[in-house]
C-alpha atoms as a PDB file:
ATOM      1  CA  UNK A   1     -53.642 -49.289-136.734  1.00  0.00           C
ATOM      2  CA  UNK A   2     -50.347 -47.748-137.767  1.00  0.00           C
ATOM      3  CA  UNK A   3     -47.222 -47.706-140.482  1.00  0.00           C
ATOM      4  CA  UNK A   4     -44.002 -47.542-140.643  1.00  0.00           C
ATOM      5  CA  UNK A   5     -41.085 -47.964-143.166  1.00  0.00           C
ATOM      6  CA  UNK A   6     -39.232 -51.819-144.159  1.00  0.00           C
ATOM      7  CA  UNK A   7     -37.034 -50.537-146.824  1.00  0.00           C
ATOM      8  CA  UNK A   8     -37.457 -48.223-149.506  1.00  0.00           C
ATOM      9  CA  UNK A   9     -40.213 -50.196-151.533  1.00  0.00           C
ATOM     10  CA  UNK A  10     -42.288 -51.985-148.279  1.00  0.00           C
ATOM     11  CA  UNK A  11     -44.048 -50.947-145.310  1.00  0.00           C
ATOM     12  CA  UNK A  12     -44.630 -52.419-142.121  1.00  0.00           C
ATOM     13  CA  UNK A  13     -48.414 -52.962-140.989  1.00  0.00           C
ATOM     14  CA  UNK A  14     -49.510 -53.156-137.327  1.00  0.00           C
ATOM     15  CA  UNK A  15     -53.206 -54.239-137.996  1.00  0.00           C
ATOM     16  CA  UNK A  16     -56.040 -55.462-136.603  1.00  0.00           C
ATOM     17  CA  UNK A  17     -57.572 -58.346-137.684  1.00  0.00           C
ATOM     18  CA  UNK A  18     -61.519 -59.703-136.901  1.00  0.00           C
ATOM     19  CA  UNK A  19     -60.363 -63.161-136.810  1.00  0.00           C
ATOM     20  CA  UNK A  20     -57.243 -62.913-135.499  1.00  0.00           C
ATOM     21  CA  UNK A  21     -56.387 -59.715-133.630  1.00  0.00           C
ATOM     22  CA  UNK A  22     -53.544 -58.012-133.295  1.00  0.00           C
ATOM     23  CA  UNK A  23     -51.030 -58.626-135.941  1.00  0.00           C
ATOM     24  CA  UNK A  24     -47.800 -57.291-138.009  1.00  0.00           C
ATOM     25  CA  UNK A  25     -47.483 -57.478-141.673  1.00  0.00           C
ATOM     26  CA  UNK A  26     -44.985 -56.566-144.096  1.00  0.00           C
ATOM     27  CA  UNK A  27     -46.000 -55.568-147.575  1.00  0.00           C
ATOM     28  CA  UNK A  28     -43.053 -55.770-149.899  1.00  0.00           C
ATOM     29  CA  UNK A  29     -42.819 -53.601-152.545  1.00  0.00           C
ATOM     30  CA  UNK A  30     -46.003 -51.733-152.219  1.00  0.00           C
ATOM     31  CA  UNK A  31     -44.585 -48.511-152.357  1.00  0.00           C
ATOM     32  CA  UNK A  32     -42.930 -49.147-156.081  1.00  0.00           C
ATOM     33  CA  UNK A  33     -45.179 -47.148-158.350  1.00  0.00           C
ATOM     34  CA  UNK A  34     -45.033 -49.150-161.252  1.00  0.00           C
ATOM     35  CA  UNK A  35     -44.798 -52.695-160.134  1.00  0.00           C
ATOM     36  CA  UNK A  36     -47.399 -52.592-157.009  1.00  0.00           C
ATOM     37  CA  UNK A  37     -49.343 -55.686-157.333  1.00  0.00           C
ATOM     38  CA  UNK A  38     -50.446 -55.392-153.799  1.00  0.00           C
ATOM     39  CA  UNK A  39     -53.296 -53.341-153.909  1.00  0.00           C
ATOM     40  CA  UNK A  40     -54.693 -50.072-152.169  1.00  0.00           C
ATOM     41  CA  UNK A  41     -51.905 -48.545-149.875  1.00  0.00           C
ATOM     42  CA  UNK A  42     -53.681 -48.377-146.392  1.00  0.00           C
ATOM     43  CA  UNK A  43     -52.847 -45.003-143.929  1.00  0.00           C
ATOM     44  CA  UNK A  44     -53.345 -45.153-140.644  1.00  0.00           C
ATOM     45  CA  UNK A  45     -57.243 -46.583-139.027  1.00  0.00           C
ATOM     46  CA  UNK A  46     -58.163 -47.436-142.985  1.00  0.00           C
ATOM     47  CA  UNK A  47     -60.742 -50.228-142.857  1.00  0.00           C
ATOM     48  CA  UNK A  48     -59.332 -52.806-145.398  1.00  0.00           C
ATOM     49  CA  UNK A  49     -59.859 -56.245-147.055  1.00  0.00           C
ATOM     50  CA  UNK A  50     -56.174 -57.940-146.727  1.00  0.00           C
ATOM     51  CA  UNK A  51     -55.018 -61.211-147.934  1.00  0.00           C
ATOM     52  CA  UNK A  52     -51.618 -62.375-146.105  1.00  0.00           C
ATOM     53  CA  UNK A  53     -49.679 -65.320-145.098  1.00  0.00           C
ATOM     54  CA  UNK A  54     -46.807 -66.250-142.711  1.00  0.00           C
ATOM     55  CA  UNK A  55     -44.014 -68.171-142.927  1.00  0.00           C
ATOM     56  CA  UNK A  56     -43.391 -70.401-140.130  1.00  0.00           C
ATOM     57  CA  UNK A  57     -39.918 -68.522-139.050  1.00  0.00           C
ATOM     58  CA  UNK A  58     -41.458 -65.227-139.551  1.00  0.00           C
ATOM     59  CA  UNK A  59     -42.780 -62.597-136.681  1.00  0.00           C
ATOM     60  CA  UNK A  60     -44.626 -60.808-139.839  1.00  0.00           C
ATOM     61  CA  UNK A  61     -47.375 -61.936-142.080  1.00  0.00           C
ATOM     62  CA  UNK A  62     -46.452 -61.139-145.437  1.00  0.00           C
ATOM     63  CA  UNK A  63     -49.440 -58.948-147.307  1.00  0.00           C
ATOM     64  CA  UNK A  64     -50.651 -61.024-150.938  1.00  0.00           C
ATOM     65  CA  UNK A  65     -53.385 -58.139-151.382  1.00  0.00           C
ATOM     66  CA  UNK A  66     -54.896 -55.103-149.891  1.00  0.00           C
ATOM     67  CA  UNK A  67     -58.065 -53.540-151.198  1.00  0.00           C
ATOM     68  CA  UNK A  68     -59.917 -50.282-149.059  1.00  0.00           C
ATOM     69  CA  UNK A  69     -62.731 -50.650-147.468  1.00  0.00           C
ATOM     70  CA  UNK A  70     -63.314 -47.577-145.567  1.00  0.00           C
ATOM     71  CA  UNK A  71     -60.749 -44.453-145.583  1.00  0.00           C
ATOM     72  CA  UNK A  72     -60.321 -43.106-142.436  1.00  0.00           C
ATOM     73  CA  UNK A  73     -59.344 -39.601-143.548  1.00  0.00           C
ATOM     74  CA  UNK A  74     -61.406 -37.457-140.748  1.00  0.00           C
ATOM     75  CA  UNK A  75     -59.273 -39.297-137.930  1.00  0.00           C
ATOM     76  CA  UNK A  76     -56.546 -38.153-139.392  1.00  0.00           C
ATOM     77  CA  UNK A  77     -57.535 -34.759-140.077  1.00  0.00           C
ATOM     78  CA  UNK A  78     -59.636 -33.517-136.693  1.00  0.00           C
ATOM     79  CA  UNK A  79     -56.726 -33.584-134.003  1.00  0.00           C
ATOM     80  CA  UNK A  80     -59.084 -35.044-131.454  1.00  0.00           C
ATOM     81  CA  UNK A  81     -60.059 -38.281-133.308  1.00  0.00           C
ATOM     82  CA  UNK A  82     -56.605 -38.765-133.810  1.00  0.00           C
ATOM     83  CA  UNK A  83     -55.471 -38.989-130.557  1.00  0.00           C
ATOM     84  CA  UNK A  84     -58.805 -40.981-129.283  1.00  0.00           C
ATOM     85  CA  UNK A  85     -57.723 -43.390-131.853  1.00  0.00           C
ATOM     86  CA  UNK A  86     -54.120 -43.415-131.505  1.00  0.00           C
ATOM     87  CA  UNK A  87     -55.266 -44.606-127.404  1.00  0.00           C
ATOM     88  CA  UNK A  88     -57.492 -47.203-129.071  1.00  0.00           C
ATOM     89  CA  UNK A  89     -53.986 -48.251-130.563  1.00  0.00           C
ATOM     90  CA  UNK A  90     -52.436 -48.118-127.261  1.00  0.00           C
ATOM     91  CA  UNK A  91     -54.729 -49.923-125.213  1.00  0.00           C
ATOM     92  CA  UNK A  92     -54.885 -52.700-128.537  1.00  0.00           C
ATOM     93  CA  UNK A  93     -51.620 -53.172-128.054  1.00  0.00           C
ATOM     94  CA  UNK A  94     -50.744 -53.341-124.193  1.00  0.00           C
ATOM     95  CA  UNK A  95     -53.557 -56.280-123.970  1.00  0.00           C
ATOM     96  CA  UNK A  96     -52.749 -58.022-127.211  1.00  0.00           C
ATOM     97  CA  UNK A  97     -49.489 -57.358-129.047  1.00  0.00           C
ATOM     98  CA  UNK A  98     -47.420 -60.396-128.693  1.00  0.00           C
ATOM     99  CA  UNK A  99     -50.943 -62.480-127.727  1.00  0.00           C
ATOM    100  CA  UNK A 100     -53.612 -64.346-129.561  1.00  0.00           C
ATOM    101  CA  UNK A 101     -56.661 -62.726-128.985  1.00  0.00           C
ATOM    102  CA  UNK A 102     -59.768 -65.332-129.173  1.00  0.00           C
ATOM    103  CA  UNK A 103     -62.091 -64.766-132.426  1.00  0.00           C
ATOM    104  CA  UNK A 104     -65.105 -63.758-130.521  1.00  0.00           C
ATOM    105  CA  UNK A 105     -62.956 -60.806-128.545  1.00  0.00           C
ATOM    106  CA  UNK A 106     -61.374 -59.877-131.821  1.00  0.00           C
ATOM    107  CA  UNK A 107     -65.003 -59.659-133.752  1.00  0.00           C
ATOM    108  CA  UNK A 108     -65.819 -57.413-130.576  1.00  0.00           C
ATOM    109  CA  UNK A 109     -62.994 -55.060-130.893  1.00  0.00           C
ATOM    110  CA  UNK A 110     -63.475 -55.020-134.205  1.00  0.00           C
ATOM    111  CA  UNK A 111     -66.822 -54.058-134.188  1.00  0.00           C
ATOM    112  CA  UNK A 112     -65.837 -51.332-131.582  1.00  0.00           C
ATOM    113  CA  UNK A 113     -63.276 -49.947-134.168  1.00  0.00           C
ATOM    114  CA  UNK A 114     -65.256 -49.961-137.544  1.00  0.00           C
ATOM    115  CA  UNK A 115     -68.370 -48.512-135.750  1.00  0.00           C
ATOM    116  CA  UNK A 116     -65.930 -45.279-134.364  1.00  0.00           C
ATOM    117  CA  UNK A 117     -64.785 -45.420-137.771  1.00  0.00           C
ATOM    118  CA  UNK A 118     -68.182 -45.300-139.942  1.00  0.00           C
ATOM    119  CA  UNK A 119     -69.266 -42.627-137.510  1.00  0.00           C
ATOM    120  CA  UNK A 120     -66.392 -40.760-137.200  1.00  0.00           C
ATOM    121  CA  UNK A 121     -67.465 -37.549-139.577  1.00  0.00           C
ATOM    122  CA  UNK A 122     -70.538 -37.038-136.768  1.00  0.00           C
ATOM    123  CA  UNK A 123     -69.377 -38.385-134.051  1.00  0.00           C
ATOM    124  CA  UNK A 124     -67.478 -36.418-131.458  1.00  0.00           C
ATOM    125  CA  UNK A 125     -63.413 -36.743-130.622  1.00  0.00           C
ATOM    126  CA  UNK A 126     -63.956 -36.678-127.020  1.00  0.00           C
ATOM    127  CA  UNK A 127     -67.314 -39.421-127.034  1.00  0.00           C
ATOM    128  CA  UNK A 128     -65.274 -41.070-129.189  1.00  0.00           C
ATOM    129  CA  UNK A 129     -62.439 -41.771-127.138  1.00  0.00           C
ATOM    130  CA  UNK A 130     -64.191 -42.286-123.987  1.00  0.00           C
ATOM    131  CA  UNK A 131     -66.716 -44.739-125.765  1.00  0.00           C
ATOM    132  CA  UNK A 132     -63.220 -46.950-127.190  1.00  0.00           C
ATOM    133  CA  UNK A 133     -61.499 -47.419-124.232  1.00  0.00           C
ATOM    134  CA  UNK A 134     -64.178 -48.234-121.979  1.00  0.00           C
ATOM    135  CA  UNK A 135     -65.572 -50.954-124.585  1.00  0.00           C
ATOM    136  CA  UNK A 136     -62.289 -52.028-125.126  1.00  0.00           C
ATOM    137  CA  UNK A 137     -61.836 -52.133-121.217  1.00  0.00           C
ATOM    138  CA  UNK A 138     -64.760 -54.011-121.048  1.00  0.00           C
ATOM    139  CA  UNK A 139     -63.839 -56.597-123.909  1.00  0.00           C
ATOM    140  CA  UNK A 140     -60.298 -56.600-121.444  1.00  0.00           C
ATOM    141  CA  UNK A 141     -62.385 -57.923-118.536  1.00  0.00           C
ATOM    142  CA  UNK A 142     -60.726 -54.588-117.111  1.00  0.00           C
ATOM    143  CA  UNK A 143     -63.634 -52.042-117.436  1.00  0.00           C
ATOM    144  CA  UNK A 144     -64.289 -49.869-114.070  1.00  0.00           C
ATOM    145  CA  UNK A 145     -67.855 -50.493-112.736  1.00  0.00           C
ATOM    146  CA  UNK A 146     -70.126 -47.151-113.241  1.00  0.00           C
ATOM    147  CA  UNK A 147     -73.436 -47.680-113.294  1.00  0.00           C
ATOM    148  CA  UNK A 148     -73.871 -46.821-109.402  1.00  0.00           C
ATOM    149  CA  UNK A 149     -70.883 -46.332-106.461  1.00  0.00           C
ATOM    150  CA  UNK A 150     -69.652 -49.490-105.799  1.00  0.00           C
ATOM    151  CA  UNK A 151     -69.411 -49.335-101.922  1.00  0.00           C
ATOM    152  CA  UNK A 152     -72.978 -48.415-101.153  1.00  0.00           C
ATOM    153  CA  UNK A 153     -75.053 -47.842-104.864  1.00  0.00           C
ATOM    154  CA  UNK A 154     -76.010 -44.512-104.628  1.00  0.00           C
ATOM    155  CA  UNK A 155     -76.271 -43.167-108.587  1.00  0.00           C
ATOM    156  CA  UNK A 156     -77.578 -39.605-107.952  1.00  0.00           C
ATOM    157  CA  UNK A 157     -75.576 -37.350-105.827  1.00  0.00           C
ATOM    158  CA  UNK A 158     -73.829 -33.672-107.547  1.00  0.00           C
ATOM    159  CA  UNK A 159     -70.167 -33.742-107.588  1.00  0.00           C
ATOM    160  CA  UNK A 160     -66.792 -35.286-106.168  1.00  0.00           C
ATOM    161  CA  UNK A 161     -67.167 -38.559-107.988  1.00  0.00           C
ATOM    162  CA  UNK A 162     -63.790 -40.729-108.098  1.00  0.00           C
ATOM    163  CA  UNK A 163     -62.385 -43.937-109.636  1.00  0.00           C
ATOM    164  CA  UNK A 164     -60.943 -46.353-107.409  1.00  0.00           C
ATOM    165  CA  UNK A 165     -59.017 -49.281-109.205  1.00  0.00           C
ATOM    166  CA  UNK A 166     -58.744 -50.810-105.152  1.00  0.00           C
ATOM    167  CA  UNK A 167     -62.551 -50.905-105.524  1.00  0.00           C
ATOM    168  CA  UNK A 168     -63.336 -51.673-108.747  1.00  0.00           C
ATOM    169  CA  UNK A 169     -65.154 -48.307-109.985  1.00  0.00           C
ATOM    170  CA  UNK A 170     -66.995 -45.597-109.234  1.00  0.00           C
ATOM    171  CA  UNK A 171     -67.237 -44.059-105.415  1.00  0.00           C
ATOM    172  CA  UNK A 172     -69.727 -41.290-104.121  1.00  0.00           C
ATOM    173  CA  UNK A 173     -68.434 -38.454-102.495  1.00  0.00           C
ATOM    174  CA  UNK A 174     -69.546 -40.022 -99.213  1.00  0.00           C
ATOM    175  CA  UNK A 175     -67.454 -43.148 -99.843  1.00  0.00           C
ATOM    176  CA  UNK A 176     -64.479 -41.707-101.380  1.00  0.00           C
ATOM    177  CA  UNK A 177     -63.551 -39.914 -98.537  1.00  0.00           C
ATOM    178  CA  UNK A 178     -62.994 -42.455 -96.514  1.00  0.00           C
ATOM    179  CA  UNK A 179     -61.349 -44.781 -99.386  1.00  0.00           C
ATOM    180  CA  UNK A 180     -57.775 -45.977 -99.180  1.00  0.00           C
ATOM    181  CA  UNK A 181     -55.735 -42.653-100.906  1.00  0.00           C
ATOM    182  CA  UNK A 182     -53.468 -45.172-102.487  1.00  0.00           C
ATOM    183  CA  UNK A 183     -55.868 -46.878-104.563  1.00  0.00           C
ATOM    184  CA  UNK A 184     -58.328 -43.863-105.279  1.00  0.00           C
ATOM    185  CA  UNK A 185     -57.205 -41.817-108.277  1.00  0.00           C
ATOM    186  CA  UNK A 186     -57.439 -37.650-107.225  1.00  0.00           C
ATOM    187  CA  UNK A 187     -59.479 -36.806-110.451  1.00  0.00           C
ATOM    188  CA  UNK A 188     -62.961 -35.875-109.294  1.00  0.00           C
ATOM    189  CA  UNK A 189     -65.964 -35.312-111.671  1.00  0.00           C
ATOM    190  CA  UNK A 190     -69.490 -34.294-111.076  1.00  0.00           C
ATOM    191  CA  UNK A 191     -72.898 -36.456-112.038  1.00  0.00           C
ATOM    192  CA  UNK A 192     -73.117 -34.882-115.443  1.00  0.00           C
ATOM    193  CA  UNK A 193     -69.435 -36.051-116.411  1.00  0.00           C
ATOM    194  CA  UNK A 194     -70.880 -39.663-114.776  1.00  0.00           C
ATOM    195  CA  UNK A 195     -73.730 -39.838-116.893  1.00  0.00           C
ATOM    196  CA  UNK A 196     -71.624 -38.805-119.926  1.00  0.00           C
ATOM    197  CA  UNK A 197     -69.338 -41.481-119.223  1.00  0.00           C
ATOM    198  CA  UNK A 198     -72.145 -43.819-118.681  1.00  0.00           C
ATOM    199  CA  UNK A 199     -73.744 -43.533-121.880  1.00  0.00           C
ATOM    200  CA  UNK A 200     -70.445 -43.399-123.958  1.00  0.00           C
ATOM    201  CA  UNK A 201     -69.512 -47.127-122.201  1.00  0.00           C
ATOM    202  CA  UNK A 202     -73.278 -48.209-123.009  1.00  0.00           C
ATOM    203  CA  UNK A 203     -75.118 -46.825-125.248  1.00  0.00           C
ATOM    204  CA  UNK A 204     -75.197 -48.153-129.223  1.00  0.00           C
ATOM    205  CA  UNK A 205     -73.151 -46.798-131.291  1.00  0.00           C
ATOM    206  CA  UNK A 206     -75.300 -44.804-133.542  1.00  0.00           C
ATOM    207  CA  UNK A 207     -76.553 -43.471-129.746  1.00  0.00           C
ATOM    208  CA  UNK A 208     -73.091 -41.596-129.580  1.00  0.00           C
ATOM    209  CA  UNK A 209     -73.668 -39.091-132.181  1.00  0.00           C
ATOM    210  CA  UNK A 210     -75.850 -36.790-130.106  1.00  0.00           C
ATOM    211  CA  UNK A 211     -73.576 -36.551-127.003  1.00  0.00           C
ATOM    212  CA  UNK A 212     -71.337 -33.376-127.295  1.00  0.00           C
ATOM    213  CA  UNK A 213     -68.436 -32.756-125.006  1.00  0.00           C
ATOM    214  CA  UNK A 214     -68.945 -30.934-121.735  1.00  0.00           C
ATOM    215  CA  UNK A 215     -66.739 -27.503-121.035  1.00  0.00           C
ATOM    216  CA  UNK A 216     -62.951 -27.903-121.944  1.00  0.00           C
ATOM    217  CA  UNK A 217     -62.051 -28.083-118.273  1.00  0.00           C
ATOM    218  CA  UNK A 218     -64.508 -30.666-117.257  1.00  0.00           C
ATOM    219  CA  UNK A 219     -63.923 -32.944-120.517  1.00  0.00           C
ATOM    220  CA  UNK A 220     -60.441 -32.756-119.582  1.00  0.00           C
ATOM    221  CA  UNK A 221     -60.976 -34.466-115.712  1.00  0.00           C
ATOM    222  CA  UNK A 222     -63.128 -36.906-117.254  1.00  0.00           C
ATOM    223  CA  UNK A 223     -60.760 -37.846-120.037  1.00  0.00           C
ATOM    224  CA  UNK A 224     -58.080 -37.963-117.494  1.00  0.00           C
ATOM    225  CA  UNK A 225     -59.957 -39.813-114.819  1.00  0.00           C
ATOM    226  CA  UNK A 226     -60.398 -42.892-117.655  1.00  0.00           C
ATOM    227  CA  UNK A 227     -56.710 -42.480-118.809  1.00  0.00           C
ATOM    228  CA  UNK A 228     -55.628 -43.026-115.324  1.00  0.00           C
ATOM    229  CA  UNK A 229     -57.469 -46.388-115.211  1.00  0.00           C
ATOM    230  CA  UNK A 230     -56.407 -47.706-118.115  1.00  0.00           C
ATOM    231  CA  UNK A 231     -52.534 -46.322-117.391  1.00  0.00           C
ATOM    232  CA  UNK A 232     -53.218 -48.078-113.975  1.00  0.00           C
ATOM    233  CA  UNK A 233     -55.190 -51.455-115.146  1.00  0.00           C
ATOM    234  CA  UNK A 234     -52.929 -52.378-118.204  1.00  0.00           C
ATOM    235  CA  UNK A 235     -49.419 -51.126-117.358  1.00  0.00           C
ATOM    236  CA  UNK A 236     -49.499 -48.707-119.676  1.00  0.00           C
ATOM    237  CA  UNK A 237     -49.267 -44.733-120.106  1.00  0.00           C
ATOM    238  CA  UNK A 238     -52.662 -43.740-122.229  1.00  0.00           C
ATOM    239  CA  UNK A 239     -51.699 -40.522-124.202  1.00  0.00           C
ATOM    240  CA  UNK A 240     -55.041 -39.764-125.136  1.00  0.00           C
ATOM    241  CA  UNK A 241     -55.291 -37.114-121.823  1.00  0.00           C
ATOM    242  CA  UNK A 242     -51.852 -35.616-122.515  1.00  0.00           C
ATOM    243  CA  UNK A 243     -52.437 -34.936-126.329  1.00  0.00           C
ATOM    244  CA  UNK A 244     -56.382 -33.457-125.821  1.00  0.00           C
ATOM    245  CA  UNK A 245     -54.312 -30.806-123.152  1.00  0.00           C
ATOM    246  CA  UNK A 246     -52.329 -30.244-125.913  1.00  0.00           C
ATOM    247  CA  UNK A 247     -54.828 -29.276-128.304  1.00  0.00           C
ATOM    248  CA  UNK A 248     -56.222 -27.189-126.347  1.00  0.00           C
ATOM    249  CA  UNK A 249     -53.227 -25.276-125.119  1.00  0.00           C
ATOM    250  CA  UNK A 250     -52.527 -25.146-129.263  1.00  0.00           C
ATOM    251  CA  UNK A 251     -49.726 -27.438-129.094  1.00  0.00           C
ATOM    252  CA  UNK A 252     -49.994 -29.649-132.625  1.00  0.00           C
ATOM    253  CA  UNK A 253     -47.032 -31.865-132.315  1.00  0.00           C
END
């Protein structure tokens, strides 16, 4: 999911792993040009085989071998991937860094991951994002409920949708004006945005490819409407929202 510098021959790995989850690993001397027994260097979101092992007074895994699986070049290259995948990181790491996660919920995030990946050339920045983090919310056990409002299960009505986190999901316009302020999130959307949302959180992932963003301005109040839950939910500031504003006010850094 990311790298950093160890020294001036090794890196420093924050990975995901389908059996074990989150995990750091250190691979010594990989950057050494003639003496790299290591393998395939891995960038950032690469798919790869890796062989490691950790010593017992060791946060780090040590890397044996790395071989590529899957380069993940167009997330790094199309500005919106890049930051739906860099919240992916985000939200990987306020729920697991530090923790075990079980092998069946790290096979699911997995599988959430690889299948953004393999799509990513077709697949949209914005669907991409929103289809993550509300799979990964849902792996969580923290995933808003939006298949209907949640106070009285209306599903149809035109505009002023909210998230509530007080709740637990969506509200109609009817019910969110009478929800508690506090726990009601400002962000309003209109049933187009909900079924958007809907089908990124649901639908299989070769599904995604046909969904295309919505207007600039409304993609924006959706994206922000799920970055407030998950900032809210997990304790953690989602930058997904904040770099997609960026982009489109032509701010690249």
């Amino acid at each position: 999911m990311s790298r950093d510098t160890y020294s001036r021959t090794s890196l420093e790995y924050s990975v995901w792993s389908r059996r074990r989850g989150w995990m750091e690993v250190t691979a010594k001397g990989i950057m050494r040009p003639r003496n790299n027994r290591l393998g395939d260097i891995p960038d950032e979101f690469d798919i790869s085989d890796m062989t490691v092992y950790g010593k017992a007074n060791s946060i780090y895994s040590i890397l044996v071998e790395n071989n590529l699986v899957q380069s993940a070049a167009c997330m790094r290259r199309d500005w919106t991937k890049y930051a739906a995948m860099a919240s992916l990181r985000e939200l990987l790491a306020a729920v697991w860094r530090g923790y075990a996660a079980d092998e069946d919920d790290a096979w699911k995030v997995y599988q959430v991951l690889s299948g953004l990946l393999l799509l990513g050339d077709r697949l949209d920045g914005v669907v991409m994002g929103l289809a993550g983090v509300m799979r990964i919310l849902d792996i969580a056990g923290v995933a808003p409920q939006i298949g209907a409002c949640v106070l009285c299960g209306r599903t149809a009505l035109p505009g002023g949708w909210v998230l509530s986190w007080k709740e637990g999901g969506l509200l109609c316009p009817g019910c969110s004006s009478n929800a508690d302020a506090a726990g009601t999130f400002r962000t309003t959307f209109d049933a187009g945005l909900v079924e958007l949302l809907r089908r990124a959180a649901g639908t299989q992932m070769e599904a995604l490819v046909p969904l295309k963003t919505p207007s600039m301005e409304r993609a924006e109040r959706l994206v922000s409407a799920v970055g407030e839950w998950a900032s809210a939910v997990l304790d953690t500031r989602v930058t997904m929202f904040t770099w997609f504003r960026s982009m489109l006010e032509g701010v690249h850094s």
